[in-house]
Protein backbone atom coordinates (compact mmCIF):
# COMPACT_ATOMS: atom_id res chain seq x y z
CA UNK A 1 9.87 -20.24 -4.75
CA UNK A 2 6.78 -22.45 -3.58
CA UNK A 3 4.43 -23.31 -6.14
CA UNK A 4 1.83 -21.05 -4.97
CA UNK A 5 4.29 -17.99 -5.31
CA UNK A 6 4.72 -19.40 -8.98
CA UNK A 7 0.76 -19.37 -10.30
CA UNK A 8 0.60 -16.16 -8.62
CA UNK A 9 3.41 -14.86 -9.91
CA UNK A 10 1.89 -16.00 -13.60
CA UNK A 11 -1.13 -14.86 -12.97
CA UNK A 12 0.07 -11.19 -10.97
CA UNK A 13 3.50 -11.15 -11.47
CA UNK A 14 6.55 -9.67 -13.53
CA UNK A 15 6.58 -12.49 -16.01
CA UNK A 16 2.46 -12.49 -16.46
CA UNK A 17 0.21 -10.76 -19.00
CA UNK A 18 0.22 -7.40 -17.10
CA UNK A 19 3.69 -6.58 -17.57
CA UNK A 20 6.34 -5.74 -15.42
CA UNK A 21 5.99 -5.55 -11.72
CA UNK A 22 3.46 -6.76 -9.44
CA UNK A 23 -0.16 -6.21 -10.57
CA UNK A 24 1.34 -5.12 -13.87
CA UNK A 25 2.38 -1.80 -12.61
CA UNK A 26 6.41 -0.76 -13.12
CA UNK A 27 8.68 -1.04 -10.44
CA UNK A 28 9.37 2.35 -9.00
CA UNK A 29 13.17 3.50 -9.44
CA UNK A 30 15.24 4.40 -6.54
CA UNK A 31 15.77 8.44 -7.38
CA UNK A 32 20.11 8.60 -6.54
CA UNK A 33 20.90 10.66 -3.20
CA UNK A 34 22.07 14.40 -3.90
CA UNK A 35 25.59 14.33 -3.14
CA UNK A 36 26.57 16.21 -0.04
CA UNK A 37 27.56 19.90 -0.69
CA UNK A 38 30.05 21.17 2.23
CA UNK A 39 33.25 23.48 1.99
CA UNK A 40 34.29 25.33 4.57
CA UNK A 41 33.79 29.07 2.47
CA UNK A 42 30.28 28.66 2.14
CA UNK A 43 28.15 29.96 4.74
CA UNK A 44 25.28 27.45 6.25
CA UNK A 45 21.98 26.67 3.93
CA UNK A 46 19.17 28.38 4.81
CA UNK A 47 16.41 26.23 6.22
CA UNK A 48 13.81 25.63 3.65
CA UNK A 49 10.36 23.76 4.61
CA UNK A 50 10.58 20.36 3.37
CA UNK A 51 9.39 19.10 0.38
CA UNK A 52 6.51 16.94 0.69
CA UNK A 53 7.22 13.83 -0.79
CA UNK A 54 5.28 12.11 -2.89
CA UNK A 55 1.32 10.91 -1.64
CA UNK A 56 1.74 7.33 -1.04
CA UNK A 57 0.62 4.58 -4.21
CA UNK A 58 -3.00 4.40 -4.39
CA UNK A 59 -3.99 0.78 -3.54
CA UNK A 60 -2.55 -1.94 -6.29
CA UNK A 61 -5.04 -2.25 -8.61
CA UNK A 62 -7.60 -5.75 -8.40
CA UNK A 63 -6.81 -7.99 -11.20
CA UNK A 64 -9.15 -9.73 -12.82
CA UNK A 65 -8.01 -13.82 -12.36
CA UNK A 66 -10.87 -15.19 -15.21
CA UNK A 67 -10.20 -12.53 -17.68
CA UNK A 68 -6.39 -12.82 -17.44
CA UNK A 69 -6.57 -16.56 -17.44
CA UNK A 70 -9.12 -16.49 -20.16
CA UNK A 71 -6.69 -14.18 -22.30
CA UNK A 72 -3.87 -16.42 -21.63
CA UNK A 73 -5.90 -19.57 -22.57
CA UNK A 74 -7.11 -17.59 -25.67
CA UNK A 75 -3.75 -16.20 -27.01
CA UNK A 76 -2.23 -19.99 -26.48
CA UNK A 77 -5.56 -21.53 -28.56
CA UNK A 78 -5.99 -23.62 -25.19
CA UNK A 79 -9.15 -25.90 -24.50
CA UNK A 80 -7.88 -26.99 -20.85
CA UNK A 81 -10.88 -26.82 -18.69
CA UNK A 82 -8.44 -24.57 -16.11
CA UNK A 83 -11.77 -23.07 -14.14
CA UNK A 84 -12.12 -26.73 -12.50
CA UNK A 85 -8.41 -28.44 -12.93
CA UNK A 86 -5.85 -27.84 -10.81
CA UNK A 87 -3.59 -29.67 -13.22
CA UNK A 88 -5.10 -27.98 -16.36
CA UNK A 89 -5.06 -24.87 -14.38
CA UNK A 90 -1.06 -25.39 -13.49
CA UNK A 91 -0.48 -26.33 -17.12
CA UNK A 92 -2.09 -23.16 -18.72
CA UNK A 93 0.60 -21.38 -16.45
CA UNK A 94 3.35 -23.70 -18.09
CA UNK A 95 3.64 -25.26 -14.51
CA UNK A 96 4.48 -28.80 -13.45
CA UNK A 97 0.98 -30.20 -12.77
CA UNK A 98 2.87 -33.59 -11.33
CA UNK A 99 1.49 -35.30 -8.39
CA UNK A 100 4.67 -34.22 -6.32
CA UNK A 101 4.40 -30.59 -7.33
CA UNK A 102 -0.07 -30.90 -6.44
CA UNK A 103 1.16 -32.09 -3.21
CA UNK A 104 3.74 -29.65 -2.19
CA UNK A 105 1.08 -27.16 -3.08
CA UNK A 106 -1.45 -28.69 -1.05
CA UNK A 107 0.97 -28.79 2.00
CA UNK A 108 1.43 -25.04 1.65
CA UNK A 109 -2.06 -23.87 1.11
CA UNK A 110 -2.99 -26.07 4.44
CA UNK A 111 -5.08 -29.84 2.83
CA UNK A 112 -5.53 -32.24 5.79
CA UNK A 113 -6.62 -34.74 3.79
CA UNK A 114 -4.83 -37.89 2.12
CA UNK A 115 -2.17 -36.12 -0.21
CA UNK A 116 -2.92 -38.71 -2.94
CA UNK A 117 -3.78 -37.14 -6.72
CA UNK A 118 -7.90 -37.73 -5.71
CA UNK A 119 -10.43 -35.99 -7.22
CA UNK A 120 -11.15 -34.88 -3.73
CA UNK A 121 -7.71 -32.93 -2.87
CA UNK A 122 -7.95 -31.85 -7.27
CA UNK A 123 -10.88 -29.90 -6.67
CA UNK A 124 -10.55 -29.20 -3.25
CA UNK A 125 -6.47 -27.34 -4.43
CA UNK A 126 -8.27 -25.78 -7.37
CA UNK A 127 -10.73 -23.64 -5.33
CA UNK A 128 -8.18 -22.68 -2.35
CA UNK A 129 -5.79 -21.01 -5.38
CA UNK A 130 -8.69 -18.88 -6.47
CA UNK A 131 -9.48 -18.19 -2.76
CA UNK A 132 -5.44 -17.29 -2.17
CA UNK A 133 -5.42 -15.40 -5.25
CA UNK A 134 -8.26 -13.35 -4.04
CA UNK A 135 -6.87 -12.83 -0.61
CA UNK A 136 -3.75 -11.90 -2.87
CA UNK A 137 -5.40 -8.84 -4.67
CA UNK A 138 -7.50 -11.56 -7.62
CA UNK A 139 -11.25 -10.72 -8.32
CA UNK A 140 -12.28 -13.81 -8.59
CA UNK A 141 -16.42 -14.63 -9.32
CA UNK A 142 -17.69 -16.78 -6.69
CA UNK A 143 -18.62 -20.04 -9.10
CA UNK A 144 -14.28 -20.67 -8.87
CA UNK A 145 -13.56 -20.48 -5.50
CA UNK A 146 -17.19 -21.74 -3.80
């Protein structure tokens, strides 16, 4: 799993604050398949119209990135500055924040620049995760990902 499908997965996903399944709503359950009813004595079914099926799942809800990583930092009694810090961000998450793990993440959100633990490639990882998570169904306010 890459490290970006990891924060997301904290911040959206089955083991995050909203619960089971993605954006915190349940998995839908595979309904079992009638079983096949043929013997040669019956006569043919008549045909019925079909059943409409269910109206397709309303757009996943838009989570709300600062409040759920505002309750997570609250329910933990966390002071790590996560809306700037990649690596305080990675740690609220119970991540790896190491270099290695910053750089693999920078690699797969797309950083051309030196791939060395600066400030520079810090801040510059910290805003494209709020920017992924919003292309990624986050609301996220403009001051974290600007």
């Amino acid at each position: 799993m890459s490290i970006f499908s990891k924060i997301k997965s904290a911040i959206f996903g089955e083991k995050g604050p909203l619960g089971s399944g993605h954006f915190g709503t349940p998995k839908p359950e595979a309904a079992p398949a009638p079983a096949p009813q043929t013997t040669a004595a019956q006569p043919a079914p008549t045909p019925v119209a079909p059943t409409p099926q269910a109206a397709p799942a309303a757009p996943a809800q838009s989570v709300d990135v600062e409040a759920v990583l505002s309750g997570i930092a609250a329910n933990k009694g966390s002071a790590l500055n996560w809306r700037t810090s990649i690596v305080d961000l990675m740690k609220l998450l119970d991540l790896d924040s190491s270099l290695d793990n910053r750089k693999e993440l920078a690699t797969e959100l797309g950083y051309t620049g030196a791939k060395d633990g600066s400030a520079e490639m810090n801040i510059w990882l910290q805003k494209a995760v709020m920017r992924e998570l919003e292309k990624n169904g986050g609301t996220v306010p403009a001051n974290l990902k600007d």
